[in-house]
PDB file of N, CA and C in Angstrom:
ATOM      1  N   UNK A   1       4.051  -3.228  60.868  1.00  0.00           N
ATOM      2  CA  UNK A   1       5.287  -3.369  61.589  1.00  0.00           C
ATOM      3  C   UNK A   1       6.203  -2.188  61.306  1.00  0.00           C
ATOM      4  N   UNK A   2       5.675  -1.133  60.866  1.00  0.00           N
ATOM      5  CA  UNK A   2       6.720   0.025  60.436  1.00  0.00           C
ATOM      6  C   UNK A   2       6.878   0.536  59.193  1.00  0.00           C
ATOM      7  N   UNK A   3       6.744  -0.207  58.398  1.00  0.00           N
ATOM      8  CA  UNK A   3       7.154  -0.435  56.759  1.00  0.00           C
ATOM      9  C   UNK A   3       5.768   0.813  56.514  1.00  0.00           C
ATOM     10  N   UNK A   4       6.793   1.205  54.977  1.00  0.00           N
ATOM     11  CA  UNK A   4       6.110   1.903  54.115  1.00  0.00           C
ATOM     12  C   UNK A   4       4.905   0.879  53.930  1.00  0.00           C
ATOM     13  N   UNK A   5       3.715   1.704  54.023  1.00  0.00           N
ATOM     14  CA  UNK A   5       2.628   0.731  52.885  1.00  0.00           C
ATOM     15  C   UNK A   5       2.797   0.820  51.504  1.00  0.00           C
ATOM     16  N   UNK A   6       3.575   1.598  50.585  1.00  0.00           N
ATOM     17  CA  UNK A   6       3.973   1.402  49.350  1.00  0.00           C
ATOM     18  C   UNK A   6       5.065   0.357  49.221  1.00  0.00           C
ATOM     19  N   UNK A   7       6.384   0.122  50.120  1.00  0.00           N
ATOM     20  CA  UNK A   7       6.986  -0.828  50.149  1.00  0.00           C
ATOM     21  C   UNK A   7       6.296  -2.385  50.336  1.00  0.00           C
ATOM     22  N   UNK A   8       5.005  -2.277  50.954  1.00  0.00           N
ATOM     23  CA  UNK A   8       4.859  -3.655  50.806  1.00  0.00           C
ATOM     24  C   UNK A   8       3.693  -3.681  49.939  1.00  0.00           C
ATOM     25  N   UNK A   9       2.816  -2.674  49.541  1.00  0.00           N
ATOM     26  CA  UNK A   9       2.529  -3.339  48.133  1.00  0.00           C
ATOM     27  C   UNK A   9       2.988  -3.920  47.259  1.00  0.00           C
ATOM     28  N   UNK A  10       4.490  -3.222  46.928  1.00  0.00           N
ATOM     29  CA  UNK A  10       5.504  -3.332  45.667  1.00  0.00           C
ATOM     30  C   UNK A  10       5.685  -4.783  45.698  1.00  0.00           C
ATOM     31  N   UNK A  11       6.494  -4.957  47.163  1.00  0.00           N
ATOM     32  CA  UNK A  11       6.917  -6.264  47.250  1.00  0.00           C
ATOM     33  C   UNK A  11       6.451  -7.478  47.479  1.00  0.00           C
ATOM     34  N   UNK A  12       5.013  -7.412  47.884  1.00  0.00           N
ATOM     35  CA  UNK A  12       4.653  -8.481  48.502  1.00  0.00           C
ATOM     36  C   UNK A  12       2.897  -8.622  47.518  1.00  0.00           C
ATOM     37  N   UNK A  13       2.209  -7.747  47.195  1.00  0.00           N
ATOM     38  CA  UNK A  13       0.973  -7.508  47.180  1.00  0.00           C
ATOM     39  C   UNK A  13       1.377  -7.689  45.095  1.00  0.00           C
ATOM     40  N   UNK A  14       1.493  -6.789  45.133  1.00  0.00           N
ATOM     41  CA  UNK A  14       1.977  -6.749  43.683  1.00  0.00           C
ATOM     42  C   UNK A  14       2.490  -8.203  42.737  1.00  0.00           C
ATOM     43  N   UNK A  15       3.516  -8.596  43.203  1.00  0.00           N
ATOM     44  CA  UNK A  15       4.332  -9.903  43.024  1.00  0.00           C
ATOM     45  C   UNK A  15       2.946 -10.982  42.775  1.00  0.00           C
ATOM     46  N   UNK A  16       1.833 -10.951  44.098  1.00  0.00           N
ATOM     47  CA  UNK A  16       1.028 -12.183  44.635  1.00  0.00           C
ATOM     48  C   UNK A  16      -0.130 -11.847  43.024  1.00  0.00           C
ATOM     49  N   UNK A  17      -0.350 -10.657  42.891  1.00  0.00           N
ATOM     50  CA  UNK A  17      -1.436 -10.347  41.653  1.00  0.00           C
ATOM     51  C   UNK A  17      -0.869 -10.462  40.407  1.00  0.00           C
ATOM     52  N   UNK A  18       0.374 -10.633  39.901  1.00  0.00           N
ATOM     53  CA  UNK A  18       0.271 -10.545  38.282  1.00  0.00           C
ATOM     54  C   UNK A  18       0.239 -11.627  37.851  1.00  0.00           C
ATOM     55  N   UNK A  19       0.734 -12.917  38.387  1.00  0.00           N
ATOM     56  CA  UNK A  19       0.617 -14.172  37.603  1.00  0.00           C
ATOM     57  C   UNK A  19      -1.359 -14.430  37.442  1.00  0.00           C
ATOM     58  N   UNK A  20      -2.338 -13.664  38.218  1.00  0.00           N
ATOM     59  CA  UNK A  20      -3.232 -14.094  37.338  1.00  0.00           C
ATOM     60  C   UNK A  20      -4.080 -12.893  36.559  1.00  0.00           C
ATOM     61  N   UNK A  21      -2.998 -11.771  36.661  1.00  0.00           N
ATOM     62  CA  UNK A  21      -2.908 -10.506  35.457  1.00  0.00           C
ATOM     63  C   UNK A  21      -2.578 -10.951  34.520  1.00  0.00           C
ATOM     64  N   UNK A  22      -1.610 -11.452  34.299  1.00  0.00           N
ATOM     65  CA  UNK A  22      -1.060 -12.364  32.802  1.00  0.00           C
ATOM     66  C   UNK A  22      -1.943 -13.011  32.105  1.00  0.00           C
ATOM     67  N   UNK A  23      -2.591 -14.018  33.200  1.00  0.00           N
ATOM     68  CA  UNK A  23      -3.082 -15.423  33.061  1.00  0.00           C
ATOM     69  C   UNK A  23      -4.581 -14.966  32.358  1.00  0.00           C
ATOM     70  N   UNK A  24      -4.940 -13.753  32.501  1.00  0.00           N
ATOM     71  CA  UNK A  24      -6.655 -12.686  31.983  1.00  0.00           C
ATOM     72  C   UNK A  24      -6.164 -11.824  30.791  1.00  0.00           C
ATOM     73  N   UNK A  25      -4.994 -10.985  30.904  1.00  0.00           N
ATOM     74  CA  UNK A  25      -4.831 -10.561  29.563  1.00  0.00           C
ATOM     75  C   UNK A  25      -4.746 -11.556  28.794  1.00  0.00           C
ATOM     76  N   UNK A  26      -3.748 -12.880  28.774  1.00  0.00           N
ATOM     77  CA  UNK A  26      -3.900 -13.597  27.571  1.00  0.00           C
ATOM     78  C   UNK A  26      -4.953 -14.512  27.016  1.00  0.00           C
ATOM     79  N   UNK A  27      -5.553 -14.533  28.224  1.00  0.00           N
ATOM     80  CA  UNK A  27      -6.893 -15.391  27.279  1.00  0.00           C
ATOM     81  C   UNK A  27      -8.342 -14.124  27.167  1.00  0.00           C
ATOM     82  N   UNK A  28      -7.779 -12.786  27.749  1.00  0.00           N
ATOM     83  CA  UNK A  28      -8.965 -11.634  26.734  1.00  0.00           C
ATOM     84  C   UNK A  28      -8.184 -11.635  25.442  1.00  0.00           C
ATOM     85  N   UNK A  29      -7.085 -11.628  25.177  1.00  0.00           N
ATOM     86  CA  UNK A  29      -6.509 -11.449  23.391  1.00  0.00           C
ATOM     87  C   UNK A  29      -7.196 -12.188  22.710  1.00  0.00           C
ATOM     88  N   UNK A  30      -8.081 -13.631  22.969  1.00  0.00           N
ATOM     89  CA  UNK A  30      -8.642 -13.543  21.884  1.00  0.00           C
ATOM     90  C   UNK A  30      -9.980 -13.475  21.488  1.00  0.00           C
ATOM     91  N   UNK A  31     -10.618 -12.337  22.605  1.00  0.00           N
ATOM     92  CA  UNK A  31     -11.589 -11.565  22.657  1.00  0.00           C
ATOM     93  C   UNK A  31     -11.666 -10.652  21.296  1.00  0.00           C
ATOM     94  N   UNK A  32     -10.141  -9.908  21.429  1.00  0.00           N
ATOM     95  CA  UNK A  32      -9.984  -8.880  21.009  1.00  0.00           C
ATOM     96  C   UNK A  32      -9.711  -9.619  18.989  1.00  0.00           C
ATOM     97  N   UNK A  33      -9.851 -10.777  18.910  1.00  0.00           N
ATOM     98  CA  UNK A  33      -9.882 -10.940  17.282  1.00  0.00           C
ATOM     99  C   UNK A  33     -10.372 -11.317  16.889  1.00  0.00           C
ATOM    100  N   UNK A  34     -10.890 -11.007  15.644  1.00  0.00           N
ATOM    101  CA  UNK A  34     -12.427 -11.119  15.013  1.00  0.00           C
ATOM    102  C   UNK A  34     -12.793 -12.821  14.547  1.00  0.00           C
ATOM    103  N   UNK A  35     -11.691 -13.754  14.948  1.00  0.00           N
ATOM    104  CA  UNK A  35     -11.831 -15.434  14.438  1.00  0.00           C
ATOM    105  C   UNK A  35     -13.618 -15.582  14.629  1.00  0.00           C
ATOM    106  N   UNK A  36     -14.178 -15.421  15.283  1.00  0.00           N
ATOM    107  CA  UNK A  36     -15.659 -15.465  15.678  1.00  0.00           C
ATOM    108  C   UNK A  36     -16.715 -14.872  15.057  1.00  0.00           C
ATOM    109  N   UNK A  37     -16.239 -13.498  14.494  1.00  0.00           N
ATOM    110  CA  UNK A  37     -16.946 -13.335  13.251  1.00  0.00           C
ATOM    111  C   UNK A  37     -16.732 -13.704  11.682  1.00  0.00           C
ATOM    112  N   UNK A  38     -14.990 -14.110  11.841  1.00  0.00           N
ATOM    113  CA  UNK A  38     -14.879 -14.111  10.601  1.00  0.00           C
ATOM    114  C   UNK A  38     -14.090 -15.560  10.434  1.00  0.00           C
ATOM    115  N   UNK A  39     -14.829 -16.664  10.840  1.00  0.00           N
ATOM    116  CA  UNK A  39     -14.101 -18.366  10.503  1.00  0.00           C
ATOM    117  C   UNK A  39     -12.643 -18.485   9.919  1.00  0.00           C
ATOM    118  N   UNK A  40     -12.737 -17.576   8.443  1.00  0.00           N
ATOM    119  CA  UNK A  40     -11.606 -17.960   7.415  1.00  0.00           C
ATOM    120  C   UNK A  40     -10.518 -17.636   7.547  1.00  0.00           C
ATOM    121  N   UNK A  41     -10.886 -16.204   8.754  1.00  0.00           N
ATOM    122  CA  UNK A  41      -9.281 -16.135   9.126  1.00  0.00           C
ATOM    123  C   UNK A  41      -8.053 -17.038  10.111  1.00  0.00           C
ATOM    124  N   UNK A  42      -9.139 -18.491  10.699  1.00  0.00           N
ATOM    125  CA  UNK A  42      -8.529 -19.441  11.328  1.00  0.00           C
ATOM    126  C   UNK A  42      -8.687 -20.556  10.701  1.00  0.00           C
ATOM    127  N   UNK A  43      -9.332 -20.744   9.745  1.00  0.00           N
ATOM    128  CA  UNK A  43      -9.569 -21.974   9.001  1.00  0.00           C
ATOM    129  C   UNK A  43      -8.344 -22.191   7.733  1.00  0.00           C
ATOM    130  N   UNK A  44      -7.628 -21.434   7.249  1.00  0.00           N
ATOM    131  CA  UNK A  44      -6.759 -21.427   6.679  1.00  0.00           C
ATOM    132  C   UNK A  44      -5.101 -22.233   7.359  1.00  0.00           C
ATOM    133  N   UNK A  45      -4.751 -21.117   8.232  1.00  0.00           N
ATOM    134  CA  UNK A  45      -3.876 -21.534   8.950  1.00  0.00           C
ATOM    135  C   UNK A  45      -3.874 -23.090   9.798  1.00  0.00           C
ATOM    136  N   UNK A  46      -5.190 -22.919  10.435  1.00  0.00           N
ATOM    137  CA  UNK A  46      -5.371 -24.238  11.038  1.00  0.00           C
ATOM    138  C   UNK A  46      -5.199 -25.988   9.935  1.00  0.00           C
ATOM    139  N   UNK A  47      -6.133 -25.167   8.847  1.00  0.00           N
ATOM    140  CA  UNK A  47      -5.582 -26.885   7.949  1.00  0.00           C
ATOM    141  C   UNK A  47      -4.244 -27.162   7.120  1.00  0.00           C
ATOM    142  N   UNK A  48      -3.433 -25.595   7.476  1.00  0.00           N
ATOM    143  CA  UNK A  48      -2.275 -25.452   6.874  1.00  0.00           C
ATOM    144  C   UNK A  48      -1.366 -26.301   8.292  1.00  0.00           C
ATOM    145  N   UNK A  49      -1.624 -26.467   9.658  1.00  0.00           N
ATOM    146  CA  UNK A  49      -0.673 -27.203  10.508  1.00  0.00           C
ATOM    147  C   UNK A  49      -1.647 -28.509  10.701  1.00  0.00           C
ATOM    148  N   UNK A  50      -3.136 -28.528  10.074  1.00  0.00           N
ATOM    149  CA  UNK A  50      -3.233 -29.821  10.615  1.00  0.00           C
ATOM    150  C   UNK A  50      -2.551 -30.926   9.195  1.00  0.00           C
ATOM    151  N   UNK A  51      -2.216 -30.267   8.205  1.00  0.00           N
ATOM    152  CA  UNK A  51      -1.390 -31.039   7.456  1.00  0.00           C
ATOM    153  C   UNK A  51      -0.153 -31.353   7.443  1.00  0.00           C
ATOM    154  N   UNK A  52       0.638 -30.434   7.747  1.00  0.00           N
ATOM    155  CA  UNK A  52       1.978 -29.950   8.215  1.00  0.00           C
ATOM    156  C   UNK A  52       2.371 -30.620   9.125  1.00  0.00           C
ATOM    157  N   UNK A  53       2.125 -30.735  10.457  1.00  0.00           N
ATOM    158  CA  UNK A  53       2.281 -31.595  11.401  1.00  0.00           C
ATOM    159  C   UNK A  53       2.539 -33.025  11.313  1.00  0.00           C
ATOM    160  N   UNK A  54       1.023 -33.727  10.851  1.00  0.00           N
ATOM    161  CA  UNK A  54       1.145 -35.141  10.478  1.00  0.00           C
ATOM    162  C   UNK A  54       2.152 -35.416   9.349  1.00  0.00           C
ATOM    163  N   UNK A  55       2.583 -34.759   8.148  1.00  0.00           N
ATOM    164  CA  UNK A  55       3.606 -35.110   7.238  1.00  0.00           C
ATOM    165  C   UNK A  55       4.803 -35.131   7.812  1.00  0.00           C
ATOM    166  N   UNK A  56       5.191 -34.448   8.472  1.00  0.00           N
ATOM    167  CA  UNK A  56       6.264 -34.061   9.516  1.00  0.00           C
ATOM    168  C   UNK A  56       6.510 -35.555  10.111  1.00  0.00           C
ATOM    169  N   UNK A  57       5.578 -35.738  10.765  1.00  0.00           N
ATOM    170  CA  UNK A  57       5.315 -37.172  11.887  1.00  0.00           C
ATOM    171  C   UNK A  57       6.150 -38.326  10.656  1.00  0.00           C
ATOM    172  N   UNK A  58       5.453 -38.250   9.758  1.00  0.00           N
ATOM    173  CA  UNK A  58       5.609 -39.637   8.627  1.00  0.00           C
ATOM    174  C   UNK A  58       6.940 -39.513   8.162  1.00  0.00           C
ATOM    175  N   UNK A  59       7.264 -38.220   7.824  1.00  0.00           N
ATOM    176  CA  UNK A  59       8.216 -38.152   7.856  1.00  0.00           C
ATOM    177  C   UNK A  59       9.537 -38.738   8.659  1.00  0.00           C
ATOM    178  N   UNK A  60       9.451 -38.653   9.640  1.00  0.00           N
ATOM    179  CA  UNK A  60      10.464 -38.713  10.958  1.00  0.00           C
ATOM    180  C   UNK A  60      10.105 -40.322  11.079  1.00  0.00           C
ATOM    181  N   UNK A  61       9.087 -40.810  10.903  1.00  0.00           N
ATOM    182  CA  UNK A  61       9.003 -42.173  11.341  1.00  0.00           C
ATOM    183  C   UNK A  61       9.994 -43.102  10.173  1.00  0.00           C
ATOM    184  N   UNK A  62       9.152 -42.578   8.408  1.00  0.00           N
ATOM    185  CA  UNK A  62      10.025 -42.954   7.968  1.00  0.00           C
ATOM    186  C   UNK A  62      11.759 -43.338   7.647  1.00  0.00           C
ATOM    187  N   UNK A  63      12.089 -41.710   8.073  1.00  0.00           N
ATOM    188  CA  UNK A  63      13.158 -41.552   7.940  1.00  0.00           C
ATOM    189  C   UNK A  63      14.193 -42.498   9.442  1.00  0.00           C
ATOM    190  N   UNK A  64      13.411 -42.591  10.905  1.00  0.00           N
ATOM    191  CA  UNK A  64      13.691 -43.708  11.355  1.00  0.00           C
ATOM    192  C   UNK A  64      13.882 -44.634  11.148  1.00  0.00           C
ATOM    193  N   UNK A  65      12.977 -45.591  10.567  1.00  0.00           N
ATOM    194  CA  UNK A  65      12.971 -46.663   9.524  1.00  0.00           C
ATOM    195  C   UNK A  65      14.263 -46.932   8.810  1.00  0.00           C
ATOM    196  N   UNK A  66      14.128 -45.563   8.049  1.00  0.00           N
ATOM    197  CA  UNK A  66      15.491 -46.176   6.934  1.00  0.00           C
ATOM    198  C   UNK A  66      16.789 -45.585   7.250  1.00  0.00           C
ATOM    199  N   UNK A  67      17.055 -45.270   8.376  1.00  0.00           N
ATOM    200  CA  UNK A  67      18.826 -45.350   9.208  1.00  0.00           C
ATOM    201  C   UNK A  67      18.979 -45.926  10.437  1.00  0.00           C
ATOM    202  N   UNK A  68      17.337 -46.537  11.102  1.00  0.00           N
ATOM    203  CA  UNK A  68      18.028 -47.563  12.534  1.00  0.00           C
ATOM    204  C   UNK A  68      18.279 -48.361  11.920  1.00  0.00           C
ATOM    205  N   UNK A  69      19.573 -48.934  12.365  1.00  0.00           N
ATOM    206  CA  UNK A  69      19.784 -50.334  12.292  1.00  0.00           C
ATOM    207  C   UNK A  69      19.461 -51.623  13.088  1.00  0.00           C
ATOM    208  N   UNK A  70      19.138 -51.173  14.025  1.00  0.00           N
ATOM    209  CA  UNK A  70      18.628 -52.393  14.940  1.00  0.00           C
ATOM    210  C   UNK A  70      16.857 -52.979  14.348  1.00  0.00           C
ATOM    211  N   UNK A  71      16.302 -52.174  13.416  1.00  0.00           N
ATOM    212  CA  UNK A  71      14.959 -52.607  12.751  1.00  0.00           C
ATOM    213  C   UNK A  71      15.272 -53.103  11.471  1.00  0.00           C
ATOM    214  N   UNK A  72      16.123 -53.405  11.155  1.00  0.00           N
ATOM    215  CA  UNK A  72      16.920 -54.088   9.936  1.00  0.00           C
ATOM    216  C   UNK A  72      16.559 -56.016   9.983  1.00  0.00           C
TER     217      UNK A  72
END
């Protein structure tokens, strides 16, 4: 219709491709780290939140417990 063909790459072509540019770089990142050769560098962290988490939980439940008053 007239238009630059660089103007409607920019605006229209461009825009339509990066949400699944994003969506490929971030799941190649963890291509790019060695967790697959080397276990321990995710096995640490991981049982460090799968503990963390649930104490957290018990936490909060408890501490519900002992300031509702309507479970009194």
């Amino acid at each position: 219709m007239g238009r630059d063909e660089r103007r409607v790459l920019v605006r229209h072509v461009l825009p339509s491709c990066l949400a699944p540019i994003i969506v490929t770089t971030t799941l190649g990142i963890a291509n790019v780290s060695f967790i697959q050769d080397n276990l321990w560098l995710s096995l640490f962290p991981g049982l460090a939140i799968f503990v963390t988490v649930p104490g957290f939980n018990l936490f909060g439940d408890g501490l519900r417990d002992a300031l509702d008053p309507r479970l009194k």
